[in-house]
PDB file of N, CA and C in Angstrom:
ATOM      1  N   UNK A   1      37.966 209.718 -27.476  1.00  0.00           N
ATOM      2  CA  UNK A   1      37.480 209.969 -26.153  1.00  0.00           C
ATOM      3  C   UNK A   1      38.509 209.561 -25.104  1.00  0.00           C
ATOM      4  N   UNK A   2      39.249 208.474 -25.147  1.00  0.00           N
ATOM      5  CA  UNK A   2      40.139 208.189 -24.702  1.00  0.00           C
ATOM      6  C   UNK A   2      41.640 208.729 -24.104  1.00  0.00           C
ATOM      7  N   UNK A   3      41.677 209.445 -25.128  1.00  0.00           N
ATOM      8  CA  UNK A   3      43.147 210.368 -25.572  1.00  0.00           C
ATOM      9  C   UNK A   3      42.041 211.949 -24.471  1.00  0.00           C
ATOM     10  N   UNK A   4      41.065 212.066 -24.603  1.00  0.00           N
ATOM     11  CA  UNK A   4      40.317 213.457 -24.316  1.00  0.00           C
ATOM     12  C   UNK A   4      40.628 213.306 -22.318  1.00  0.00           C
ATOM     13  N   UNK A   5      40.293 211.973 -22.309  1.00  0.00           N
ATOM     14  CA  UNK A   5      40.375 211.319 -20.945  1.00  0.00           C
ATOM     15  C   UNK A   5      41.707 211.719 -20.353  1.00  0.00           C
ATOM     16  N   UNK A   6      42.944 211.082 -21.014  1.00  0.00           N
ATOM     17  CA  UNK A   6      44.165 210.745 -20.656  1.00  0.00           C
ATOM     18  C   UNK A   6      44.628 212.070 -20.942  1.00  0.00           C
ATOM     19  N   UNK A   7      44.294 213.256 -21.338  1.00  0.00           N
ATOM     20  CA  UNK A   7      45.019 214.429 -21.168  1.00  0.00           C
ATOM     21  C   UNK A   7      44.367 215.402 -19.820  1.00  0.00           C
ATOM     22  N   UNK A   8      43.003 214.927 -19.799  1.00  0.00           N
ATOM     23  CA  UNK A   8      42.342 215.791 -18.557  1.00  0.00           C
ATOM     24  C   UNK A   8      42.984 214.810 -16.922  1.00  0.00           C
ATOM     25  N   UNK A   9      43.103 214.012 -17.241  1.00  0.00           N
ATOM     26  CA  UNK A   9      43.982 213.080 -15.884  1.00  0.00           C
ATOM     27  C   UNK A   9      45.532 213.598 -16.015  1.00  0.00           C
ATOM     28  N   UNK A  10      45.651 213.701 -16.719  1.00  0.00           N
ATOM     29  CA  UNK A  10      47.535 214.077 -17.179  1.00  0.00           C
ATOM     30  C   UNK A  10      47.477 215.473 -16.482  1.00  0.00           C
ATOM     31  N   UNK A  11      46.709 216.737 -16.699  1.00  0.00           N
ATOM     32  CA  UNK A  11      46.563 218.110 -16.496  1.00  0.00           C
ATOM     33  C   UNK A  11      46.036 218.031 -14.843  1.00  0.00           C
ATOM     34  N   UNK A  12      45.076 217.072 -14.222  1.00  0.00           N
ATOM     35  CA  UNK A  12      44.430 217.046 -12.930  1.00  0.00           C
ATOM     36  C   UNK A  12      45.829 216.889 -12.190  1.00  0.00           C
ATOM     37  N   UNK A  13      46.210 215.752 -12.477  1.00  0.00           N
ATOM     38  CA  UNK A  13      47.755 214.967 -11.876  1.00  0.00           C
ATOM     39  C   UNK A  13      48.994 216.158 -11.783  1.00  0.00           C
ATOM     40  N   UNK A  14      49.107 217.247 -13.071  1.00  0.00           N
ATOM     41  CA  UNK A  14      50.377 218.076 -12.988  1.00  0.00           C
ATOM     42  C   UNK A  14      49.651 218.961 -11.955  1.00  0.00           C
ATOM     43  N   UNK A  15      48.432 219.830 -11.948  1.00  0.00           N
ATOM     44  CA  UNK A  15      47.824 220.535 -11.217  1.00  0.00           C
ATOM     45  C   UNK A  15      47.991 220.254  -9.477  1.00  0.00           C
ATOM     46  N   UNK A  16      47.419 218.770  -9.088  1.00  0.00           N
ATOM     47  CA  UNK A  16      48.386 218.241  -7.784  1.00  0.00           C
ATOM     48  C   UNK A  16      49.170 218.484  -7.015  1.00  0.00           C
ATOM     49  N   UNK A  17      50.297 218.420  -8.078  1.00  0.00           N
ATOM     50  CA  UNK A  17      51.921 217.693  -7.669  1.00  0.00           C
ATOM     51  C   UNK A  17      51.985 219.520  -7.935  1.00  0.00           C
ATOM     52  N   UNK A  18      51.787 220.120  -8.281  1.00  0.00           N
ATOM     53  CA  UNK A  18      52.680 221.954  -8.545  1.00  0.00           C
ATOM     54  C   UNK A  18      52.098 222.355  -7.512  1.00  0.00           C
ATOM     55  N   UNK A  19      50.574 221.994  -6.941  1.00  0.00           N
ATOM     56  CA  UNK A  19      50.282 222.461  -6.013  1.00  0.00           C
ATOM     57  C   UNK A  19      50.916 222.578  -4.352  1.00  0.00           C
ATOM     58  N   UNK A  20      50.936 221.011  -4.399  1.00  0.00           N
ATOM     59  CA  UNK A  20      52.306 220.257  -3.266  1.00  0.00           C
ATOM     60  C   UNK A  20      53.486 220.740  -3.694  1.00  0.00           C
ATOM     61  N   UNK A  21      53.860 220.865  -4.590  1.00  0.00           N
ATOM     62  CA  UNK A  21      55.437 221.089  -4.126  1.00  0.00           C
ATOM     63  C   UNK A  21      55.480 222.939  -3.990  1.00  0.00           C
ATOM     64  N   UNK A  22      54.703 223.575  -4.478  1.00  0.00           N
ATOM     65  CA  UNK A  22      54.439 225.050  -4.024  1.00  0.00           C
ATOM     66  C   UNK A  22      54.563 224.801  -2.383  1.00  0.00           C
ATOM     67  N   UNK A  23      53.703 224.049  -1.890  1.00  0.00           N
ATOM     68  CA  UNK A  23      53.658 224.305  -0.288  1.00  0.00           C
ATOM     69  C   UNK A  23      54.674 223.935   0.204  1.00  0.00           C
ATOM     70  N   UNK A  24      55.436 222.722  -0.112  1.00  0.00           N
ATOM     71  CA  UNK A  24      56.651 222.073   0.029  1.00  0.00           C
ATOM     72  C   UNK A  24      57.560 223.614   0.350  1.00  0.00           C
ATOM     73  N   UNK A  25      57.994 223.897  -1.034  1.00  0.00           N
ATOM     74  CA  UNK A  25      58.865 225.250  -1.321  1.00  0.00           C
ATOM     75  C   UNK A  25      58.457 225.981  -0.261  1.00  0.00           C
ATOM     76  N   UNK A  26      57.308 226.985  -0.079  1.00  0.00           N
ATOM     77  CA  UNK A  26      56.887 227.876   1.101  1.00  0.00           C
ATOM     78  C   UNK A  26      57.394 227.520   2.216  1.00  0.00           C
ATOM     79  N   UNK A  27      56.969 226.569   2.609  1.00  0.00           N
ATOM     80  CA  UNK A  27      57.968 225.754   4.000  1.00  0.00           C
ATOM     81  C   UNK A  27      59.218 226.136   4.104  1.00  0.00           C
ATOM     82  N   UNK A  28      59.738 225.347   3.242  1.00  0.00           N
ATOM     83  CA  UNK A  28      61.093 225.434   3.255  1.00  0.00           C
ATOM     84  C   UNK A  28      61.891 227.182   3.131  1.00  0.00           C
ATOM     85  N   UNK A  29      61.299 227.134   2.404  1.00  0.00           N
ATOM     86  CA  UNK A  29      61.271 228.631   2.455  1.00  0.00           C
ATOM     87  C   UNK A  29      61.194 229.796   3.543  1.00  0.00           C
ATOM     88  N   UNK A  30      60.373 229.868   4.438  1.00  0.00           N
ATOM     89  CA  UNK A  30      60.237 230.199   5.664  1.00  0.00           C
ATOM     90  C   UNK A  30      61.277 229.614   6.789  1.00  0.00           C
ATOM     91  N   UNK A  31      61.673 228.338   6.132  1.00  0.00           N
ATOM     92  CA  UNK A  31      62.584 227.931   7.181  1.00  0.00           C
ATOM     93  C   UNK A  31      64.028 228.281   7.038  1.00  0.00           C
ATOM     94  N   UNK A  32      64.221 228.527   5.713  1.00  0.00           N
ATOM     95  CA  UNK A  32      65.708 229.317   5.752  1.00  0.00           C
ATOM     96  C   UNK A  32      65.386 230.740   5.664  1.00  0.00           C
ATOM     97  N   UNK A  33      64.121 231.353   5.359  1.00  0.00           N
ATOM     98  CA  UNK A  33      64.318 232.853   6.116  1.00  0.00           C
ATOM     99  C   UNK A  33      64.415 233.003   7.532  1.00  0.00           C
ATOM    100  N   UNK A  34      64.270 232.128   8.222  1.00  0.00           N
ATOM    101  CA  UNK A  34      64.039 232.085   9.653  1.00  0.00           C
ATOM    102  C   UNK A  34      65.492 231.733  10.157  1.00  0.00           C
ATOM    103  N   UNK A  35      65.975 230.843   9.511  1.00  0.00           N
ATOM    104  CA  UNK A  35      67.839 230.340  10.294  1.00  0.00           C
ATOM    105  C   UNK A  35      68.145 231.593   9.233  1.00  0.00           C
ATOM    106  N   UNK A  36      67.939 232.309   8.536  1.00  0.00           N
ATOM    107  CA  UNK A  36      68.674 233.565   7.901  1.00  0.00           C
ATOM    108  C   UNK A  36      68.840 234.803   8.757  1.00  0.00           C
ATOM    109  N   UNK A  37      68.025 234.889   9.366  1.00  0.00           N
ATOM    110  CA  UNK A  37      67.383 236.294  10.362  1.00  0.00           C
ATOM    111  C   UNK A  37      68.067 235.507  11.547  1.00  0.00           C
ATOM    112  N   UNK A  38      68.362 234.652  11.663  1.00  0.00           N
ATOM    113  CA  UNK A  38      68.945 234.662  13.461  1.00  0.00           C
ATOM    114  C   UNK A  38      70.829 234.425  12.833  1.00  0.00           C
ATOM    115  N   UNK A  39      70.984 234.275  11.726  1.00  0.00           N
ATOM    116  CA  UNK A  39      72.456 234.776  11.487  1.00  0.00           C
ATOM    117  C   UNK A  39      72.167 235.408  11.329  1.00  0.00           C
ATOM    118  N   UNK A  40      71.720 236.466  10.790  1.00  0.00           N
ATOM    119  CA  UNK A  40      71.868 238.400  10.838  1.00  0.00           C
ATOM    120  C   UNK A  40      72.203 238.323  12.495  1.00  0.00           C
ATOM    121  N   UNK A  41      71.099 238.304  12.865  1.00  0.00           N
ATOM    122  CA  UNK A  41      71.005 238.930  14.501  1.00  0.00           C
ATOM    123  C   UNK A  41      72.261 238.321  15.541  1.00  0.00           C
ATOM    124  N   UNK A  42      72.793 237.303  14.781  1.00  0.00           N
ATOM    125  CA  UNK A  42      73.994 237.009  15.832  1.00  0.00           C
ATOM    126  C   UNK A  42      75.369 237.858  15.203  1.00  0.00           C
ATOM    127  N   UNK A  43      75.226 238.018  14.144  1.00  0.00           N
ATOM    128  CA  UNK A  43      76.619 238.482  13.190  1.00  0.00           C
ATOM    129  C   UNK A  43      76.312 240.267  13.547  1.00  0.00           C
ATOM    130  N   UNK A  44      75.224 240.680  13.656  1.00  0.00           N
ATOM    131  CA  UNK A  44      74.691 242.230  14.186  1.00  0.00           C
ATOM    132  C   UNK A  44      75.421 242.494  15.452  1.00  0.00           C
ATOM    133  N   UNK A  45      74.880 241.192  16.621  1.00  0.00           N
ATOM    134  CA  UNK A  45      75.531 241.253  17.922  1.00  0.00           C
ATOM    135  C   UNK A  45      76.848 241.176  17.858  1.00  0.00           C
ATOM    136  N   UNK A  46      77.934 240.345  17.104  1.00  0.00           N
ATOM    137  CA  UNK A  46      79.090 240.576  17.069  1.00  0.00           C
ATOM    138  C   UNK A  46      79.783 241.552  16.342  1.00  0.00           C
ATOM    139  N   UNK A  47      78.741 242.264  15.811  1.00  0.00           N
ATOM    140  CA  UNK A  47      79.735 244.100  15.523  1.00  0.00           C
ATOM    141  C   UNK A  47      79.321 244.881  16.055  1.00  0.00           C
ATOM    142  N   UNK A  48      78.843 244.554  17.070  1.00  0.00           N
ATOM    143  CA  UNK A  48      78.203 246.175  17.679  1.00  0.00           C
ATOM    144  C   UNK A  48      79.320 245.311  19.302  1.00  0.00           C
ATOM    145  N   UNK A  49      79.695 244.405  19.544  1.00  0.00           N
ATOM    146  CA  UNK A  49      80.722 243.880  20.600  1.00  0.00           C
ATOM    147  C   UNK A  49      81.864 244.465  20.017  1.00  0.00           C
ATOM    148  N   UNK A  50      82.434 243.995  18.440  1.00  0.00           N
ATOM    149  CA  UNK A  50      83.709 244.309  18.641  1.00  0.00           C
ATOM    150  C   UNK A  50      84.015 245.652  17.850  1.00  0.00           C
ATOM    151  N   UNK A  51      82.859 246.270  18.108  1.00  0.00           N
ATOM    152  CA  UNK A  51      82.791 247.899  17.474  1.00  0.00           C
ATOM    153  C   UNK A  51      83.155 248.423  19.102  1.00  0.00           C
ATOM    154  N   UNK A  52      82.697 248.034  20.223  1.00  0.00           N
ATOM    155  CA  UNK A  52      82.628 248.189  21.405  1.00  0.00           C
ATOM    156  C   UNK A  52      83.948 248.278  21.860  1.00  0.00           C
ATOM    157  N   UNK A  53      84.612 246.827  21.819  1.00  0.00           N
ATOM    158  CA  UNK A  53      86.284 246.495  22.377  1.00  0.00           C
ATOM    159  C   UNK A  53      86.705 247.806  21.598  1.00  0.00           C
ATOM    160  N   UNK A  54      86.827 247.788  19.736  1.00  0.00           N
ATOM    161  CA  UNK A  54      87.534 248.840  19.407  1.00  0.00           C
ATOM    162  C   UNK A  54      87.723 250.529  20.010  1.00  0.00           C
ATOM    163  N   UNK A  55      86.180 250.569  20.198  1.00  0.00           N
ATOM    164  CA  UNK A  55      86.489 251.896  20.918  1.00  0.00           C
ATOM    165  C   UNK A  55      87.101 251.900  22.395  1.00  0.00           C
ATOM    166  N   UNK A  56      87.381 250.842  23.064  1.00  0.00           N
ATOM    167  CA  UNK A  56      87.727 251.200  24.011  1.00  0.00           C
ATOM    168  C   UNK A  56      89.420 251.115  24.316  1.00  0.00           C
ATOM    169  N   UNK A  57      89.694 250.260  23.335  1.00  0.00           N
ATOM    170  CA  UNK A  57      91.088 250.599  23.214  1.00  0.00           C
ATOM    171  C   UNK A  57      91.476 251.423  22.330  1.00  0.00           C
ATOM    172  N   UNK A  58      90.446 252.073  21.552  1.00  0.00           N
ATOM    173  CA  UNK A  58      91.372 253.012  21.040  1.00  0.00           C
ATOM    174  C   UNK A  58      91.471 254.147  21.448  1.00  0.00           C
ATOM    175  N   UNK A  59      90.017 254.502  22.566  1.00  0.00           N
ATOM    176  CA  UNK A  59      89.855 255.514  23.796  1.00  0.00           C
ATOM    177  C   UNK A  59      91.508 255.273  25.095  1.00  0.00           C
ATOM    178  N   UNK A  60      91.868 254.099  24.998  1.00  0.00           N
ATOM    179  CA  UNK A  60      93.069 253.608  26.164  1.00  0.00           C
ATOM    180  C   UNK A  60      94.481 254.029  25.538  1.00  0.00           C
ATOM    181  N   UNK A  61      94.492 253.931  24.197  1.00  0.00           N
ATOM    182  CA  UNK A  61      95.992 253.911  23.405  1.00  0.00           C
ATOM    183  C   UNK A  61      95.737 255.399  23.285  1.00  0.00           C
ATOM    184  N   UNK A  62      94.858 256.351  23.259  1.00  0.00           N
ATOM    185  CA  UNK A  62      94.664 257.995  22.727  1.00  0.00           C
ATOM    186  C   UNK A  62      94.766 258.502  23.982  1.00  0.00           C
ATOM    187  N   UNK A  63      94.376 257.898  24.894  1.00  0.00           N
ATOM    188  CA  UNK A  63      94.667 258.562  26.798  1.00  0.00           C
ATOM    189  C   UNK A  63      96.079 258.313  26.916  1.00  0.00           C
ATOM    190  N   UNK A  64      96.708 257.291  26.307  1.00  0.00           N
ATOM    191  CA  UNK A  64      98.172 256.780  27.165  1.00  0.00           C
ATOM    192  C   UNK A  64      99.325 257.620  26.220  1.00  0.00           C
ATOM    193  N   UNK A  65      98.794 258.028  25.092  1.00  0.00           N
ATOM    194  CA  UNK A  65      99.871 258.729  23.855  1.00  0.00           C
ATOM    195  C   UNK A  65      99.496 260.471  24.182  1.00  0.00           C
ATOM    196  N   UNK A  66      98.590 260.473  24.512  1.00  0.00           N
ATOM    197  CA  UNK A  66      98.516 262.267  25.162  1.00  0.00           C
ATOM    198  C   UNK A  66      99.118 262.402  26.254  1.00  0.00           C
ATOM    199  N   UNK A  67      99.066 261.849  27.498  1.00  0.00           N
ATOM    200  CA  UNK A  67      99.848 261.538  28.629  1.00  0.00           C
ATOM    201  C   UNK A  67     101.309 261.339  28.687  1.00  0.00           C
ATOM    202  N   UNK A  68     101.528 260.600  27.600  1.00  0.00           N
ATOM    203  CA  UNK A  68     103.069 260.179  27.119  1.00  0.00           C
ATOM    204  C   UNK A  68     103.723 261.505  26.362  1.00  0.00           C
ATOM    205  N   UNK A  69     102.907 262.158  25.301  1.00  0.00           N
ATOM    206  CA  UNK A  69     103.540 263.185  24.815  1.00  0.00           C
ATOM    207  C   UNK A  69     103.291 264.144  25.681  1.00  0.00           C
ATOM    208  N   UNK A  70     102.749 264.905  26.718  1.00  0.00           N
ATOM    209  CA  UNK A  70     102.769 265.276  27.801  1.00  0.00           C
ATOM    210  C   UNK A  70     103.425 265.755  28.724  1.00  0.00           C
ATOM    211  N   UNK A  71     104.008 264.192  29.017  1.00  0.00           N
ATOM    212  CA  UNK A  71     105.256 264.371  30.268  1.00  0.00           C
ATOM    213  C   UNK A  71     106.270 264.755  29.301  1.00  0.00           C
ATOM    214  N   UNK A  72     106.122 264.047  28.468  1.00  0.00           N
ATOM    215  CA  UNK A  72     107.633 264.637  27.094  1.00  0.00           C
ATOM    216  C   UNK A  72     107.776 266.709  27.430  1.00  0.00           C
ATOM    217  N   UNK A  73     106.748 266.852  26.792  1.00  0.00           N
ATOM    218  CA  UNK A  73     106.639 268.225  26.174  1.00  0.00           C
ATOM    219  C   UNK A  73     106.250 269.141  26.895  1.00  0.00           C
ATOM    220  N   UNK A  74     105.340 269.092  27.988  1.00  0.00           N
ATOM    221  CA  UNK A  74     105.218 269.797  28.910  1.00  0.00           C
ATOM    222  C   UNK A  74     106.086 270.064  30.252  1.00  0.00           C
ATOM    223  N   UNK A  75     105.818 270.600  31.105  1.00  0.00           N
ATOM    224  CA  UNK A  75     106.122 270.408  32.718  1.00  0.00           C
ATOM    225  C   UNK A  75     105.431 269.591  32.977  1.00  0.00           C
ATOM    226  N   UNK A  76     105.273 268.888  34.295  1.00  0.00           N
ATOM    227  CA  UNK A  76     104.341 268.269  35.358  1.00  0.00           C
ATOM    228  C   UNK A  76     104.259 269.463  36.831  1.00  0.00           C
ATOM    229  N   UNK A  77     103.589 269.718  36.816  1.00  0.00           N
ATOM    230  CA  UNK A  77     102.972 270.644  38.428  1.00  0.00           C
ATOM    231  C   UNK A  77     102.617 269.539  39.196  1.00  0.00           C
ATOM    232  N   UNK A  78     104.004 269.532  40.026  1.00  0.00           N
ATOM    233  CA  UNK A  78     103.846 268.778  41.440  1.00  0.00           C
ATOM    234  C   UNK A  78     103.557 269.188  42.400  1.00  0.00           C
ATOM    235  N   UNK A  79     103.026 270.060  43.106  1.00  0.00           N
ATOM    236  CA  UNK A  79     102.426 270.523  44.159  1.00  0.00           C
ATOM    237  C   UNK A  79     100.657 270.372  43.995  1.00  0.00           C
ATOM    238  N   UNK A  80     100.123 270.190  42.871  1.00  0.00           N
ATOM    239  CA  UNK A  80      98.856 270.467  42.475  1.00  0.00           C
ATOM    240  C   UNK A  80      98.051 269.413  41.871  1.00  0.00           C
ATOM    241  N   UNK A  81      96.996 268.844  41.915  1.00  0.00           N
ATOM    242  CA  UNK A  81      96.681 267.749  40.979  1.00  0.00           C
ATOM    243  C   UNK A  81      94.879 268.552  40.819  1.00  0.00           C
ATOM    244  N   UNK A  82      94.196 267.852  39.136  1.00  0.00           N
ATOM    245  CA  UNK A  82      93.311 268.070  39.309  1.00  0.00           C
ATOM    246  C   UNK A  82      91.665 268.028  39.633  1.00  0.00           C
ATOM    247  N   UNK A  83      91.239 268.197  39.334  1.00  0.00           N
ATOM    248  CA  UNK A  83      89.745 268.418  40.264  1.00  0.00           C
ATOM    249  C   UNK A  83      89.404 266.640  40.395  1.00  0.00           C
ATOM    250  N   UNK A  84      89.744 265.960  40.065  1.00  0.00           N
ATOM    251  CA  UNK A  84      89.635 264.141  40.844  1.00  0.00           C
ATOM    252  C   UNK A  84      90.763 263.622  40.364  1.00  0.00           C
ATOM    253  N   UNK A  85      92.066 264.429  40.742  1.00  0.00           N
ATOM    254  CA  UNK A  85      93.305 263.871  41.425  1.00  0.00           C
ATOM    255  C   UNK A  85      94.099 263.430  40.218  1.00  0.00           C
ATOM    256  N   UNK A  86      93.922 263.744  39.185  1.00  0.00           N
ATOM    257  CA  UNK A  86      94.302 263.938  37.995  1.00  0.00           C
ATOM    258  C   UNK A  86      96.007 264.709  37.741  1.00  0.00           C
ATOM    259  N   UNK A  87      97.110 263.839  37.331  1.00  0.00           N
ATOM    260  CA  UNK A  87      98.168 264.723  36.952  1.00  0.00           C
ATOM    261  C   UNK A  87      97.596 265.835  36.190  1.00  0.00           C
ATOM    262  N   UNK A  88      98.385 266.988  36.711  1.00  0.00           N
ATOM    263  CA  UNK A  88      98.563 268.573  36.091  1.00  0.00           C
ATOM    264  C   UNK A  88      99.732 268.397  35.166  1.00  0.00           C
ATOM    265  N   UNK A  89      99.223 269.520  33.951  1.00  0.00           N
ATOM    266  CA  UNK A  89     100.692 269.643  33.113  1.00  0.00           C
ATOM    267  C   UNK A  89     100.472 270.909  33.223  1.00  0.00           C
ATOM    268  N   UNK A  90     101.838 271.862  32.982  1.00  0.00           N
ATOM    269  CA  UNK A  90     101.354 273.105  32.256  1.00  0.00           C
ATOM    270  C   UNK A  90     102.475 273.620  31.039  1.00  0.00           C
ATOM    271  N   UNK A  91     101.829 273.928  29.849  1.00  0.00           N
ATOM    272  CA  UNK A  91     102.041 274.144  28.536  1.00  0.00           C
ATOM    273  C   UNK A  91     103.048 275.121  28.323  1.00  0.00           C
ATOM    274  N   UNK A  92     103.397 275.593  27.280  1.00  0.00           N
ATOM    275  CA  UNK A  92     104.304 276.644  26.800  1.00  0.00           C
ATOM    276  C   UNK A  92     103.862 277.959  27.155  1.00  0.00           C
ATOM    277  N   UNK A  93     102.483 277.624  27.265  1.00  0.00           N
ATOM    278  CA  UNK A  93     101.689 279.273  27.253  1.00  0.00           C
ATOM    279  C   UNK A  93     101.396 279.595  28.648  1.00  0.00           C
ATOM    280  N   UNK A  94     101.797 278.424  29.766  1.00  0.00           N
ATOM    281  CA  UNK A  94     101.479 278.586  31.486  1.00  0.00           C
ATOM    282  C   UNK A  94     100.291 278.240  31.276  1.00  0.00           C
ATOM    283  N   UNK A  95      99.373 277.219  30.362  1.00  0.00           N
ATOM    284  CA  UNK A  95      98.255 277.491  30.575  1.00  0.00           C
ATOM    285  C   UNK A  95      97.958 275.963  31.350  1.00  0.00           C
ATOM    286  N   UNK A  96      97.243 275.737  32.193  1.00  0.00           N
ATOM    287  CA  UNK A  96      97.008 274.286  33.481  1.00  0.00           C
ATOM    288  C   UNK A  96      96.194 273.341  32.600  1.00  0.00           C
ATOM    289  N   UNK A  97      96.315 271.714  32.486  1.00  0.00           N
ATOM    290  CA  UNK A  97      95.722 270.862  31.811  1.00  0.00           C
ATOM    291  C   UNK A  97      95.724 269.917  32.366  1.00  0.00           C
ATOM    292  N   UNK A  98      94.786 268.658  32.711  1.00  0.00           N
ATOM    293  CA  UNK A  98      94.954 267.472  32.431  1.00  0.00           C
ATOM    294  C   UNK A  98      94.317 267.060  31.280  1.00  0.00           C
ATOM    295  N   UNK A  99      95.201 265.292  31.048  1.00  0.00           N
ATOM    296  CA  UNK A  99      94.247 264.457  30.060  1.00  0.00           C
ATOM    297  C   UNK A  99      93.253 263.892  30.611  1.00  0.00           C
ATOM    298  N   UNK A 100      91.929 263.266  30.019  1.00  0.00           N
ATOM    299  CA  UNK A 100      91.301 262.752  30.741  1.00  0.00           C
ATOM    300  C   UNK A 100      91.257 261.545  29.510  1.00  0.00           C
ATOM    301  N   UNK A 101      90.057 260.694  29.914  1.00  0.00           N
ATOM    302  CA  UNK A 101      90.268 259.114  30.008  1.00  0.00           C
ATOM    303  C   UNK A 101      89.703 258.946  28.277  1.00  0.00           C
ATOM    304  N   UNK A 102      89.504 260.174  27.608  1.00  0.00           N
ATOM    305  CA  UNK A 102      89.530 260.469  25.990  1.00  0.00           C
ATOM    306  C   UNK A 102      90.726 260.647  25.405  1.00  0.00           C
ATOM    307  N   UNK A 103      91.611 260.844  26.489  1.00  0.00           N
ATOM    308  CA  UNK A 103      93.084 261.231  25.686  1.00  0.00           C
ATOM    309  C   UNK A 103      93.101 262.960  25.476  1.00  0.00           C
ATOM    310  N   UNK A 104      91.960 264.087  25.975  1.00  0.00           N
ATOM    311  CA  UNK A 104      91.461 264.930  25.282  1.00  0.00           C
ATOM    312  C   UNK A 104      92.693 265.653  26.431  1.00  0.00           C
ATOM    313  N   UNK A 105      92.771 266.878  26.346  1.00  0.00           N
ATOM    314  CA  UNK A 105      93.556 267.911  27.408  1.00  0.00           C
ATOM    315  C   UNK A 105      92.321 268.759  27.232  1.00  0.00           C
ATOM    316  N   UNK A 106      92.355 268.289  28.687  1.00  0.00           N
ATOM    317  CA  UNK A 106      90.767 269.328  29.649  1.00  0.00           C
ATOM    318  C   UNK A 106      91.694 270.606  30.462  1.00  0.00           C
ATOM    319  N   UNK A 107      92.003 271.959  29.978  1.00  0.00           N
ATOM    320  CA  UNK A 107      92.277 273.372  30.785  1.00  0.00           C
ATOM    321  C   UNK A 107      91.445 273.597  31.467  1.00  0.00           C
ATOM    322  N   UNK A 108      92.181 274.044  32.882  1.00  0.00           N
ATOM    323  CA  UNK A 108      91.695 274.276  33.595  1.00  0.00           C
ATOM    324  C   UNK A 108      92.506 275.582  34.432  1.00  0.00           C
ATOM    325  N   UNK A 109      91.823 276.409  35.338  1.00  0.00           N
ATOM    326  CA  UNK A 109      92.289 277.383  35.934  1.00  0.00           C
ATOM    327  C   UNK A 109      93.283 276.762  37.049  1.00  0.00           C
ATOM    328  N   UNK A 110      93.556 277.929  37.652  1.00  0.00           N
ATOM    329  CA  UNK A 110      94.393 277.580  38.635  1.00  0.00           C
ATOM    330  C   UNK A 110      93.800 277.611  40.015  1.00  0.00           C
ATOM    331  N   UNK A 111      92.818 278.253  40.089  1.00  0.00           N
ATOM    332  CA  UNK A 111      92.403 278.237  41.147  1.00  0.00           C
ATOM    333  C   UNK A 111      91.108 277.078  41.609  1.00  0.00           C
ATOM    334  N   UNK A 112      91.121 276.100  39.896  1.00  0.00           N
ATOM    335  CA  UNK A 112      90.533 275.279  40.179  1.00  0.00           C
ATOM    336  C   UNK A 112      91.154 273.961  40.666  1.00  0.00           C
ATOM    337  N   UNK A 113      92.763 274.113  40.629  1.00  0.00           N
ATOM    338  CA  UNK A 113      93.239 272.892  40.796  1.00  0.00           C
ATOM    339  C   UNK A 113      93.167 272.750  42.743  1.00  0.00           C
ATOM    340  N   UNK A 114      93.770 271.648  43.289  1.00  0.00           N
ATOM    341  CA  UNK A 114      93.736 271.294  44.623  1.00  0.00           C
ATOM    342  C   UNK A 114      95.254 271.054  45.049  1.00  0.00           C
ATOM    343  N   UNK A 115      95.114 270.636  46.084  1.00  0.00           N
ATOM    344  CA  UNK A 115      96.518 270.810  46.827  1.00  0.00           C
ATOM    345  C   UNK A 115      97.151 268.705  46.814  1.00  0.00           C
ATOM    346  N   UNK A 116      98.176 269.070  46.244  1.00  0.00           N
ATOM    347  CA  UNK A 116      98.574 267.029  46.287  1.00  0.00           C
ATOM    348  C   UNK A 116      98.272 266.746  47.756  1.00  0.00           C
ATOM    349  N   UNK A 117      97.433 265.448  47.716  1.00  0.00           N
ATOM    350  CA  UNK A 117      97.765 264.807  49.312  1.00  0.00           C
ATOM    351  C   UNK A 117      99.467 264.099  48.941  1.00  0.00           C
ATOM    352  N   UNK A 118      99.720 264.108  50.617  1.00  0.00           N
ATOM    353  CA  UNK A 118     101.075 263.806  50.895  1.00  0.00           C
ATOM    354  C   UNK A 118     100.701 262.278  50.935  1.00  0.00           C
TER     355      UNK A 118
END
């Protein structure tokens, strides 16, 4: 009867302690999913920043290397600038361009360009 005793106290006692340290764990648990999710969300914010810087210098170095090969390879039309004061080039083919702030060559007519202020 004794031994019947000391195994149902032995089984009450492990039952306890698994119970507590289950809740223990959960806790803890929640608490590093919680400092887990605010490093995501800060390490998220710093690639969508330096996804940001990247495009904008690489939008600045693609404007300044079209511009640069440009004056190389084209003319410059000095009497004329365009529609918001934009250097004019014009091409092999006479055809009117500026770059704009993509680096892209935006054609344009001639009768859309304006007269240089002095």
């Amino acid at each position: 009867m004794k031994n019947v005793f000391k195994v149902a106290l032995l089984a009450a006692g492990l039952f306890v302690a698994a119970d507590t340290h289950a809740q223990v764990a959960e806790k803890a648990g929640r608490g590093i999913d919680k400092g887990a999710n605010a490093v995501g969300r800060g390490a998220k914010k710093g690639v969508k920043a330096v996804g940001k810087g990247a495009k904008a210098v690489g939008r600045k170095t693609s404007e300044v290397a079209s511009k640069g090969a440009s004056a190389v390879v084209d003319k410059k039309y000095d009497s004329k600038v365009g529609p918001d004061g934009e250097t004019v080039y014009i091409d092999k083919n006479s055809a009117y361009y500026f770059v704009n702030k993509k680096g892209h060559r935006i054609y344009v007519r001639e009768a859309e360009l304006k007269n240089k202020p002095m």
